[in-house]
C-alpha atoms as a PDB file:
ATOM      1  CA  UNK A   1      25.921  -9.022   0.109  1.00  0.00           C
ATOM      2  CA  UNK A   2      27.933  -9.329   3.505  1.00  0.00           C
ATOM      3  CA  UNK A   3      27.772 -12.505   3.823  1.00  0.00           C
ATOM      4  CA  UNK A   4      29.612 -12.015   7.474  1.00  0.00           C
ATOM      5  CA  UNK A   5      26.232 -10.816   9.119  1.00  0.00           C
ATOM      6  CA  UNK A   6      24.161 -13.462   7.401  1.00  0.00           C
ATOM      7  CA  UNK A   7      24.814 -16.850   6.833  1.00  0.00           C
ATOM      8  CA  UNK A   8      22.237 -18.807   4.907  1.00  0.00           C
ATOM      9  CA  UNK A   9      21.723 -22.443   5.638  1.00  0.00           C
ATOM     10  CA  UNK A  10      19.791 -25.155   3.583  1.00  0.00           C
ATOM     11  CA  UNK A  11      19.410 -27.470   6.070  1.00  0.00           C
ATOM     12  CA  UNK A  12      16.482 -29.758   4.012  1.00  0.00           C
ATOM     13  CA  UNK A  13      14.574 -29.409   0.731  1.00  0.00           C
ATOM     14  CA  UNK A  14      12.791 -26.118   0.957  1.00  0.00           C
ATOM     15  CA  UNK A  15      13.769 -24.925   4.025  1.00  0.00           C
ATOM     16  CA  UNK A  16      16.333 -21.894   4.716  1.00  0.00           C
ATOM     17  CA  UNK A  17      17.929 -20.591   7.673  1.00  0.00           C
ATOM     18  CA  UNK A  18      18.716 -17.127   7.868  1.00  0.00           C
ATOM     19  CA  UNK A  19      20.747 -16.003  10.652  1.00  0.00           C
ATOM     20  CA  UNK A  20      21.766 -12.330  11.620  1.00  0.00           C
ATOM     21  CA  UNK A  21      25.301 -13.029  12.469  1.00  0.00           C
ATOM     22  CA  UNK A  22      26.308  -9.667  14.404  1.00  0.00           C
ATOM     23  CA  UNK A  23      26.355 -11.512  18.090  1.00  0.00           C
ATOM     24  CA  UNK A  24      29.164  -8.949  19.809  1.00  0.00           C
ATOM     25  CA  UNK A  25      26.515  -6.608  19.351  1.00  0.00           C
ATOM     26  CA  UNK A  26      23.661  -8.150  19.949  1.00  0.00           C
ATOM     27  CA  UNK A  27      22.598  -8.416  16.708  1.00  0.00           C
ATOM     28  CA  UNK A  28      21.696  -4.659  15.964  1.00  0.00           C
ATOM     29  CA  UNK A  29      20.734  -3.210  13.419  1.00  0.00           C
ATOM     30  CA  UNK A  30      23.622  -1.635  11.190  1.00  0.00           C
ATOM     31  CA  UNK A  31      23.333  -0.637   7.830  1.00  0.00           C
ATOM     32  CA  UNK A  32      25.321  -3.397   6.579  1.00  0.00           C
ATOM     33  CA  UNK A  33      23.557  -5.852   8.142  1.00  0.00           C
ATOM     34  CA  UNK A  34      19.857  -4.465   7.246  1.00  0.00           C
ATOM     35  CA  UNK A  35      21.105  -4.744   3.581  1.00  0.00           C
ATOM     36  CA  UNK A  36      22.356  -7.731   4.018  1.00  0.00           C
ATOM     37  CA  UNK A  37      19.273  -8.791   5.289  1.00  0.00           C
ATOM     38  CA  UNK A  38      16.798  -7.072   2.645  1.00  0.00           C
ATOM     39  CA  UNK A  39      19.336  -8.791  -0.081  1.00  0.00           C
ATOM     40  CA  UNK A  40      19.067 -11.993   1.223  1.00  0.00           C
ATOM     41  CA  UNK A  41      15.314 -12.148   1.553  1.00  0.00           C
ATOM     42  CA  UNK A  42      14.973 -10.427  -2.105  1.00  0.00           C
ATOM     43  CA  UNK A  43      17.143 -13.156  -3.427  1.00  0.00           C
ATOM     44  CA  UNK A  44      15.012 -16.138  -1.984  1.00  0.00           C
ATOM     45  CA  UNK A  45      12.110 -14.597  -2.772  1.00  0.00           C
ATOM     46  CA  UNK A  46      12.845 -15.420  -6.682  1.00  0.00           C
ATOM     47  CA  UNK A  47      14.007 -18.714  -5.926  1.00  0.00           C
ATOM     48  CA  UNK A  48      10.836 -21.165  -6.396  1.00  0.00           C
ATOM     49  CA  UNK A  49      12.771 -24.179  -5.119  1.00  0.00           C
ATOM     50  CA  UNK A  50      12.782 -22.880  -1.157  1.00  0.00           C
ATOM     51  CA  UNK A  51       9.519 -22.682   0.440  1.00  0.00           C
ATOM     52  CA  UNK A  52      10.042 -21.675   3.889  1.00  0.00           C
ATOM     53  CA  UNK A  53      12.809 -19.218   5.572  1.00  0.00           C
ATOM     54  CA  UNK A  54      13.593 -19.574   9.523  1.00  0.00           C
ATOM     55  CA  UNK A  55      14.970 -15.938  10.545  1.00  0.00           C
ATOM     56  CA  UNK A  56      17.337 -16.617  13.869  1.00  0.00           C
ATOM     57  CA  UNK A  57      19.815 -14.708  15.569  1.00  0.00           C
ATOM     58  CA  UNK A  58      23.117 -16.084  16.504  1.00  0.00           C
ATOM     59  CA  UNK A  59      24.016 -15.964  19.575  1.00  0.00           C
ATOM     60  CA  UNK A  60      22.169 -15.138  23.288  1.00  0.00           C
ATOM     61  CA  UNK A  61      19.964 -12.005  21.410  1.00  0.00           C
ATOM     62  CA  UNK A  62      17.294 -12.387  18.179  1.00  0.00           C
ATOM     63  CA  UNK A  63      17.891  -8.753  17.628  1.00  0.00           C
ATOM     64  CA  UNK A  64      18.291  -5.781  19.918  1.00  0.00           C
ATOM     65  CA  UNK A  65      16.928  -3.501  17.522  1.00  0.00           C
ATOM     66  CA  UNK A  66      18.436  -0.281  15.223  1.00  0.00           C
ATOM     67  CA  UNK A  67      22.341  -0.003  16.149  1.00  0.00           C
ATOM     68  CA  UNK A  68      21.706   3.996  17.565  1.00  0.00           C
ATOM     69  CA  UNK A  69      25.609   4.757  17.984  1.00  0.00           C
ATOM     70  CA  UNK A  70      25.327   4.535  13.984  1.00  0.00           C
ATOM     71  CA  UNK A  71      22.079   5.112  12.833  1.00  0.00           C
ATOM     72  CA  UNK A  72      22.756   8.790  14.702  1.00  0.00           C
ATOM     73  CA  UNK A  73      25.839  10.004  13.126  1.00  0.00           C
ATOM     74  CA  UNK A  74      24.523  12.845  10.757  1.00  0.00           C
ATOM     75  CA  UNK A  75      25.029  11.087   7.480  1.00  0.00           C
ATOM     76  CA  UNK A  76      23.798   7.868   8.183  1.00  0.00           C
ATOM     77  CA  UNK A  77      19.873   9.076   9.099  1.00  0.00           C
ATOM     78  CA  UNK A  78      18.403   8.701   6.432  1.00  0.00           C
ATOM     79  CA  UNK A  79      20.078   5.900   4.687  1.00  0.00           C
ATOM     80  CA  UNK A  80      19.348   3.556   8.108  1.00  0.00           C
ATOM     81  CA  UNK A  81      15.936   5.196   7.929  1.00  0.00           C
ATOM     82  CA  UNK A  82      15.117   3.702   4.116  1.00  0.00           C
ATOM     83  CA  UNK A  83      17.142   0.685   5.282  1.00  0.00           C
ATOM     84  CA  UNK A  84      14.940  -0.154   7.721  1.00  0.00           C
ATOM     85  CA  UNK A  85      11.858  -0.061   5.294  1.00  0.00           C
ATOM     86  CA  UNK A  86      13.430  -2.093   3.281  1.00  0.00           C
ATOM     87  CA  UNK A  87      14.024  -4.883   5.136  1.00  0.00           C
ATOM     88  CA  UNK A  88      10.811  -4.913   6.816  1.00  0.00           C
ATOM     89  CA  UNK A  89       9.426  -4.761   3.659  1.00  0.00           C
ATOM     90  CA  UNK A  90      11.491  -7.540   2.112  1.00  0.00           C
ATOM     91  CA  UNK A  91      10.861  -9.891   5.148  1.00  0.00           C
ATOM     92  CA  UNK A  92       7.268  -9.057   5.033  1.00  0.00           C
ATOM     93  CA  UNK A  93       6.504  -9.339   1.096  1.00  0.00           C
ATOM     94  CA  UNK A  94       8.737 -12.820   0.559  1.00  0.00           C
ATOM     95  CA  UNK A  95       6.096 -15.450  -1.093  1.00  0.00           C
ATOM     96  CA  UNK A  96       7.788 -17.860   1.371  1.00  0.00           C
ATOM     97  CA  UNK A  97       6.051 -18.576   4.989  1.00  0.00           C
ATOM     98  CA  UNK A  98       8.954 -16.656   7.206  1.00  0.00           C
ATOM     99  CA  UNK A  99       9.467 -18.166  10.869  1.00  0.00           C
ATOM    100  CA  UNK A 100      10.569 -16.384  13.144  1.00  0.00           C
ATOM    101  CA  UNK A 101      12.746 -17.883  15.836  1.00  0.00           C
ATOM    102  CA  UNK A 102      13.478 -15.517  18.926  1.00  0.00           C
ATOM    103  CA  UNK A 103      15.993 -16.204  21.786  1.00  0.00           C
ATOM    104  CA  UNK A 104      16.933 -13.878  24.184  1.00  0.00           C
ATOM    105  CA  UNK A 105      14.900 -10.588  22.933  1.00  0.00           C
ATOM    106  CA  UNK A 106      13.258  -8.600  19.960  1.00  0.00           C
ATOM    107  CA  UNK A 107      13.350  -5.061  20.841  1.00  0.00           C
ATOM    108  CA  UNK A 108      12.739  -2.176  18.805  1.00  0.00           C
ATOM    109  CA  UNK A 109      13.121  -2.740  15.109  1.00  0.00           C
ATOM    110  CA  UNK A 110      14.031  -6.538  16.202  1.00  0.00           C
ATOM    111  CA  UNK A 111      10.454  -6.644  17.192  1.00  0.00           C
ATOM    112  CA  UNK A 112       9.475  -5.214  14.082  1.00  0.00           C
ATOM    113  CA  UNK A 113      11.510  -7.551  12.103  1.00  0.00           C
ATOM    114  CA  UNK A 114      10.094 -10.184  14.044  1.00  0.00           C
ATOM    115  CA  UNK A 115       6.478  -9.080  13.351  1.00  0.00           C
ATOM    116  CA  UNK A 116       7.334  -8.809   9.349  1.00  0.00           C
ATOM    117  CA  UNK A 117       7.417 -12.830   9.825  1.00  0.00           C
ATOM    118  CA  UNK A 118       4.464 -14.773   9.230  1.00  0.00           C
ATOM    119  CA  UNK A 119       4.976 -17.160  12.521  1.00  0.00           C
ATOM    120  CA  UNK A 120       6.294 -16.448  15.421  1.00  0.00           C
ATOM    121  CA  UNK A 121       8.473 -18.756  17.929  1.00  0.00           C
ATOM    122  CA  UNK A 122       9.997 -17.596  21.462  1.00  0.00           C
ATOM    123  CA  UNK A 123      11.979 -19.129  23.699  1.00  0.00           C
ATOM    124  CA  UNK A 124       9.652 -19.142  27.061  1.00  0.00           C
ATOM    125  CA  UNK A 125      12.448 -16.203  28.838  1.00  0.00           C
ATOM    126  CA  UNK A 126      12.669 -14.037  25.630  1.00  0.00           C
ATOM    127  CA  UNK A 127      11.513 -10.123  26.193  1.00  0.00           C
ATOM    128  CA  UNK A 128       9.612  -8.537  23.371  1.00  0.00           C
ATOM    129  CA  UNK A 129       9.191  -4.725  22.919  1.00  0.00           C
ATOM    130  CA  UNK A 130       9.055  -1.332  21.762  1.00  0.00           C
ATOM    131  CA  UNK A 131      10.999   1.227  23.964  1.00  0.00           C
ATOM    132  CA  UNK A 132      11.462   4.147  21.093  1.00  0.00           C
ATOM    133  CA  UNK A 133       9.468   6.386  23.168  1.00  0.00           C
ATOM    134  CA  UNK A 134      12.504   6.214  26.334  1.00  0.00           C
ATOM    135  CA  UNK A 135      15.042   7.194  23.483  1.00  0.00           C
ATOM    136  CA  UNK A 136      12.798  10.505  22.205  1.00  0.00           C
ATOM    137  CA  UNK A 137      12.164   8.134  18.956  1.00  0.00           C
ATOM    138  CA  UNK A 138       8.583   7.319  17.735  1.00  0.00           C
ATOM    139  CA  UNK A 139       7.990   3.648  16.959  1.00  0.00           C
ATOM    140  CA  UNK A 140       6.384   4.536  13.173  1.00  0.00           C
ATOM    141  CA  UNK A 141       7.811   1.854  10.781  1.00  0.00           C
ATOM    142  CA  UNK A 142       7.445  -1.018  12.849  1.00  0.00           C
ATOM    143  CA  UNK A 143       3.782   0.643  14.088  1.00  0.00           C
ATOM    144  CA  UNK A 144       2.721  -0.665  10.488  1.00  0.00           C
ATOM    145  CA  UNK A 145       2.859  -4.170  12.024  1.00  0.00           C
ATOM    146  CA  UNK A 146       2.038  -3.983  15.183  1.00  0.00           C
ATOM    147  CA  UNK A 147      -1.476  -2.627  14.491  1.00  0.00           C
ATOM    148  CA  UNK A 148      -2.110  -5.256  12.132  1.00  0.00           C
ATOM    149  CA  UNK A 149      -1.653  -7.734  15.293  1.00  0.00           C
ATOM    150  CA  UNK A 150      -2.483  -6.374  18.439  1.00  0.00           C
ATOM    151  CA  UNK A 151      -6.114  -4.679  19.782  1.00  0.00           C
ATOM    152  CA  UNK A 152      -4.942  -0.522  19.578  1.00  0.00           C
ATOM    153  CA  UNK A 153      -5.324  -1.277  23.794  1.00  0.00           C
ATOM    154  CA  UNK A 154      -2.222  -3.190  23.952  1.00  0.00           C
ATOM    155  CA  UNK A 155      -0.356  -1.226  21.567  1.00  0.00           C
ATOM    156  CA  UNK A 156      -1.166   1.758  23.633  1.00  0.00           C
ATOM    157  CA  UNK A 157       0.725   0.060  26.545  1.00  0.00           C
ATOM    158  CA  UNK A 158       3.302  -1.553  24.107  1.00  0.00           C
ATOM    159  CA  UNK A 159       4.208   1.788  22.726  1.00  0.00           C
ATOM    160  CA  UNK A 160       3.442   4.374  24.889  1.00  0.00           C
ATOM    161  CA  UNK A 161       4.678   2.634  28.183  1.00  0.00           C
ATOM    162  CA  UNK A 162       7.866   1.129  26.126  1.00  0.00           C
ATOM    163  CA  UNK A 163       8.413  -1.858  28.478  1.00  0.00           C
ATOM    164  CA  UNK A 164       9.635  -5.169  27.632  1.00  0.00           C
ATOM    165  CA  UNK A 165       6.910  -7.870  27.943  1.00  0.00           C
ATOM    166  CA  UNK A 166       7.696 -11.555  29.054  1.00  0.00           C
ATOM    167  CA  UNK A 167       7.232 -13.933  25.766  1.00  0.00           C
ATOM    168  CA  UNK A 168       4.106 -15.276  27.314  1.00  0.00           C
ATOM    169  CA  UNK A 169       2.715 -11.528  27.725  1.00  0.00           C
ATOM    170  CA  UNK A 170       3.195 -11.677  23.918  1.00  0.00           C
ATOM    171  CA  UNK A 171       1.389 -14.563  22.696  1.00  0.00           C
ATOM    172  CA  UNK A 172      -1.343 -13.460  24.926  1.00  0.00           C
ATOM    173  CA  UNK A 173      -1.833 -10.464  22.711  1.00  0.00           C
ATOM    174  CA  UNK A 174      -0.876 -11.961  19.338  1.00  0.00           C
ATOM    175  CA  UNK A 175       2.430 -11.535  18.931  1.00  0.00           C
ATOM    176  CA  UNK A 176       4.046 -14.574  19.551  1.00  0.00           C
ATOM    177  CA  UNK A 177       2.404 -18.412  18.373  1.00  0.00           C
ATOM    178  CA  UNK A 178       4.345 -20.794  20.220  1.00  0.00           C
ATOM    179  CA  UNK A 179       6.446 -20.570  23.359  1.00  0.00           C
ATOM    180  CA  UNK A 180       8.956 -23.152  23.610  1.00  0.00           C
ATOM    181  CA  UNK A 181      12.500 -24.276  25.714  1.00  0.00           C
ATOM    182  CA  UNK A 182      14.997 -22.370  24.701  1.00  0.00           C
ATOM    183  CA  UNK A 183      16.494 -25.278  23.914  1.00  0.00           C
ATOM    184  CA  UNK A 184      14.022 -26.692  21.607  1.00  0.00           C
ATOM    185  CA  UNK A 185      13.560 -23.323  19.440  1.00  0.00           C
ATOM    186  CA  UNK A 186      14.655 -24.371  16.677  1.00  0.00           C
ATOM    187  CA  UNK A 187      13.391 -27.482  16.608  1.00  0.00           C
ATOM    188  CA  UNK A 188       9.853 -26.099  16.756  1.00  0.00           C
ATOM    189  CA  UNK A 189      11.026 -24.131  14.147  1.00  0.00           C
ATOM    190  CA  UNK A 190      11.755 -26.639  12.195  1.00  0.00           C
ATOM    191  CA  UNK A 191       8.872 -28.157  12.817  1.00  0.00           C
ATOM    192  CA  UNK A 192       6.557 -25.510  11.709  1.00  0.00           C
ATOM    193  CA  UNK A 193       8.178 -25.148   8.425  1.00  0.00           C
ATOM    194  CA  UNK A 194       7.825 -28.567   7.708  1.00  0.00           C
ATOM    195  CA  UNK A 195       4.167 -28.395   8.213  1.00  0.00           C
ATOM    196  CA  UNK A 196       4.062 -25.486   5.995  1.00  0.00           C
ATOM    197  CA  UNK A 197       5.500 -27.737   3.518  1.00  0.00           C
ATOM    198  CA  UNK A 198       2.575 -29.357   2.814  1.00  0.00           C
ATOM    199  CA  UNK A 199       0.504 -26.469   1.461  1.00  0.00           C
ATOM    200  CA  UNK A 200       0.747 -25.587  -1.908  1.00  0.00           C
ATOM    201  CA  UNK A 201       3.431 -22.761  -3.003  1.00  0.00           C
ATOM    202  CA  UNK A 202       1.275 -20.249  -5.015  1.00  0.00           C
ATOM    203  CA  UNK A 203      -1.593 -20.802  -2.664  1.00  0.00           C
ATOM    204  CA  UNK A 204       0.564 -19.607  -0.203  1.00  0.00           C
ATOM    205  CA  UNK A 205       2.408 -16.874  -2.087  1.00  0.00           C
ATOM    206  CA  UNK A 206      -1.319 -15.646  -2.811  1.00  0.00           C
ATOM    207  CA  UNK A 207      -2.880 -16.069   0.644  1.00  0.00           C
ATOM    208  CA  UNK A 208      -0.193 -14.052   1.688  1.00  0.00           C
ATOM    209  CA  UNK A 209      -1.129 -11.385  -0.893  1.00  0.00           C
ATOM    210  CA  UNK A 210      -4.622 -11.819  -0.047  1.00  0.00           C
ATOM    211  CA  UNK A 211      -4.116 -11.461   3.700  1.00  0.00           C
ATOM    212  CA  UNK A 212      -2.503  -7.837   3.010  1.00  0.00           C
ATOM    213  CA  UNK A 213      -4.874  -6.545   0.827  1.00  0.00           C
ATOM    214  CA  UNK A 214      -7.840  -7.268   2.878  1.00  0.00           C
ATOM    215  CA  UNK A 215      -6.487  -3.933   4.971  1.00  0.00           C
ATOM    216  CA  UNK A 216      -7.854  -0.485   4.398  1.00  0.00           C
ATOM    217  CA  UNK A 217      -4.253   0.562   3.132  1.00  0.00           C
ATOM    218  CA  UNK A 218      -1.857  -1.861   2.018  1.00  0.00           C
ATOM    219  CA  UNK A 219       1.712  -2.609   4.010  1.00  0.00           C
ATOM    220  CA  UNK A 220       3.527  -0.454   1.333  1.00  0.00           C
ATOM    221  CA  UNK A 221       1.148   2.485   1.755  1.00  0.00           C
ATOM    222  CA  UNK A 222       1.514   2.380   4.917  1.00  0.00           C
ATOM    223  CA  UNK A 223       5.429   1.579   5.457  1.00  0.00           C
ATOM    224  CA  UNK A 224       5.741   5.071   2.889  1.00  0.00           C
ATOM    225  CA  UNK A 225       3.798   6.748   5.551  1.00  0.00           C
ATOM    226  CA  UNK A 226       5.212   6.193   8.780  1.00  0.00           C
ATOM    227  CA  UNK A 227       8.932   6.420   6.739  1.00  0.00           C
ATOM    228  CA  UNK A 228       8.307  10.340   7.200  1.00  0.00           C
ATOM    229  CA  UNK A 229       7.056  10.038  11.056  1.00  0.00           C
ATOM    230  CA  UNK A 230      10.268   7.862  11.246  1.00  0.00           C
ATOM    231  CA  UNK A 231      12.275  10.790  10.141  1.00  0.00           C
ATOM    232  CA  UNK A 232      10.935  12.901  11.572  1.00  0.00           C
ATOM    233  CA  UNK A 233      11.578  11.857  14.968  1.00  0.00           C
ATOM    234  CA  UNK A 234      15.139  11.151  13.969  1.00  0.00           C
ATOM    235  CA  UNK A 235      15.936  14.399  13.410  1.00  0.00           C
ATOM    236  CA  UNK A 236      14.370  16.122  16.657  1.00  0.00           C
ATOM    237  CA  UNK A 237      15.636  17.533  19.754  1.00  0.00           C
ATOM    238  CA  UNK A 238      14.232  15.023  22.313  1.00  0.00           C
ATOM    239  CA  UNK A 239      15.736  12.062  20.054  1.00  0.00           C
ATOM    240  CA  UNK A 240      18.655  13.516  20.105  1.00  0.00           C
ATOM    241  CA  UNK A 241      19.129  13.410  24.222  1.00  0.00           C
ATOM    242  CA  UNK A 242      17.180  10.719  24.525  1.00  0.00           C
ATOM    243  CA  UNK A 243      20.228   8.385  22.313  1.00  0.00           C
ATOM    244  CA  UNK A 244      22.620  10.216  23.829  1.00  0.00           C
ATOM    245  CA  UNK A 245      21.516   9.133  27.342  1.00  0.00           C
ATOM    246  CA  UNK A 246      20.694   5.665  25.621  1.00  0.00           C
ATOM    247  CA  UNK A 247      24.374   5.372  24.451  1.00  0.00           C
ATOM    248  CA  UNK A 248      25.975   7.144  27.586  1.00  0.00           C
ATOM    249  CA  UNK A 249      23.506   5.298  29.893  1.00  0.00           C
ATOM    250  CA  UNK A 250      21.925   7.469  32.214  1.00  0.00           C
ATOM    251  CA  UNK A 251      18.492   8.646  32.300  1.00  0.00           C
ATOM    252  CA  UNK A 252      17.460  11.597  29.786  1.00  0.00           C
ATOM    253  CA  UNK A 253      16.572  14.885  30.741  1.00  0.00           C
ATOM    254  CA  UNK A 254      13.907  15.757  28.783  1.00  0.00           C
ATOM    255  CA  UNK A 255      12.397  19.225  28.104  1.00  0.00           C
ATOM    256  CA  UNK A 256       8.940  19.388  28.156  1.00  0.00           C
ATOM    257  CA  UNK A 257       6.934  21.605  25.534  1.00  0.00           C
ATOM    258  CA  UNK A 258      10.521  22.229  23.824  1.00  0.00           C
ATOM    259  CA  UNK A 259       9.354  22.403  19.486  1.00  0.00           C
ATOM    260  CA  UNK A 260      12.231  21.837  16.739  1.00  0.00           C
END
């Protein structure tokens, strides 16, 4: 494991602090730090003595999504692609209750790895969304959350209008459970998981299992699935200039009707 882009805190019995530790960039998502990531939340998940896991970002950002200037080089697509799976997939399977505590803004796949935890805490200015579509990118792996906690209305306008919503938009529409101070986020944090605390460990572990399969398809079905949309979209035309207007920041000039 890196250990540079995640530290892991045990601040009291049972509780662990996670934090992505890639601040220059606003905590993107990197290869390196997605496996980081998946390997630190595979580890705890065998550990029976820690009961809760806080997932933070350090510094101003929670996590500013999929690090595009990387993911894009030819022979990193598909490895990001799979690493992205797995860590939403590690986060989101952990028998621990996961916290997630957001400053500054979840965007992209840091929304998704934000909606992979069981509870959510924002800072009351943080900005929550899903702007794949501006970047010629389809939103597919992180799609396998966000339908499980939003009406399909406001995933329409999540999605399809790719804006960032205010952290109070978000709780409004299930995303977020408690706004707080920024400067009290992780001591709400903290105080969730030691309320979680009190509930048994396997009843948890199982409620959690419980809770997934009560879904037509299950969260691993479904991550499989939208893994080839993912792709997909990757490797088209339109994603293509829409990163590179992304990375060179001006506004893409997309061709309508245009087929790969």
């Amino acid at each position: 494991m890196n250990t540079s882009l995640i530290t892991t805190e045990q601040r009291e019995d049972g509780i662990t602090i996670l934090t992505l530790n890639r601040p220059a960039k606003r905590n993107a998502l990197n290869a390196d730090l997605m496996e980081a990531c998946s390997e630190a939340f595979e580890s705890i998940a065998q550990d029976q003595t820690q009961r809760v896991i806080i997932l933070r970002g350090e510094g101003p950002v929670f996590c500013a999504g999929l690090d595009l200037e990387e993911a894009f080089l030819p022979e990193n697509a598909d490895r990001t692609a799979r690493l992205v799976a797995r860590v939403l997939r590690a986060v989101y399977q952990v028998p621990q209750v996961t916290i997630a505590a957001v400053q500054g803004a979840a965007i992209a796949g840091g929304a998704g790895l934000m909606s992979a935890c069981d509870v959510v805490v924002a800072a009351h200015d943080a900005r929550i969304g899903y702007p794949e579509v501006r970047r010629g990118l389809v939103a597919a792996l992180v799609m396998s959350l966000l339908h499980r906690q939003v009406r399909e209305r406001d995933a329409r306008e999540l999605l399809l209008l790719g804006e960032l919503i205010s952290s109070e938009r978000a709780r409004q529409i299930g995303l977020v459970n408690r706004i707080v101070p920024t400067e009290h986020l992780m001591e709400e944090a903290m105080s969730l998981a030691r309320t979680a605390l009190h509930g048994g460990p396997q009843s948890i572990a199982q409620t959690k299992k419980v809770l997934d399969e009560l879904w037509p398809s299950s969260f691993n079905l479904e991550l499989d699935e939208t893994l080839l949309h993912h792709l997909s979209a990757r490797n088209s035309s339109e994603a293509r200039e829409g990163v590179a207007a992304f990375l060179e920041k001006r506004s893409p000039r997309w061709q309508p009707g245009s087929k790969d």
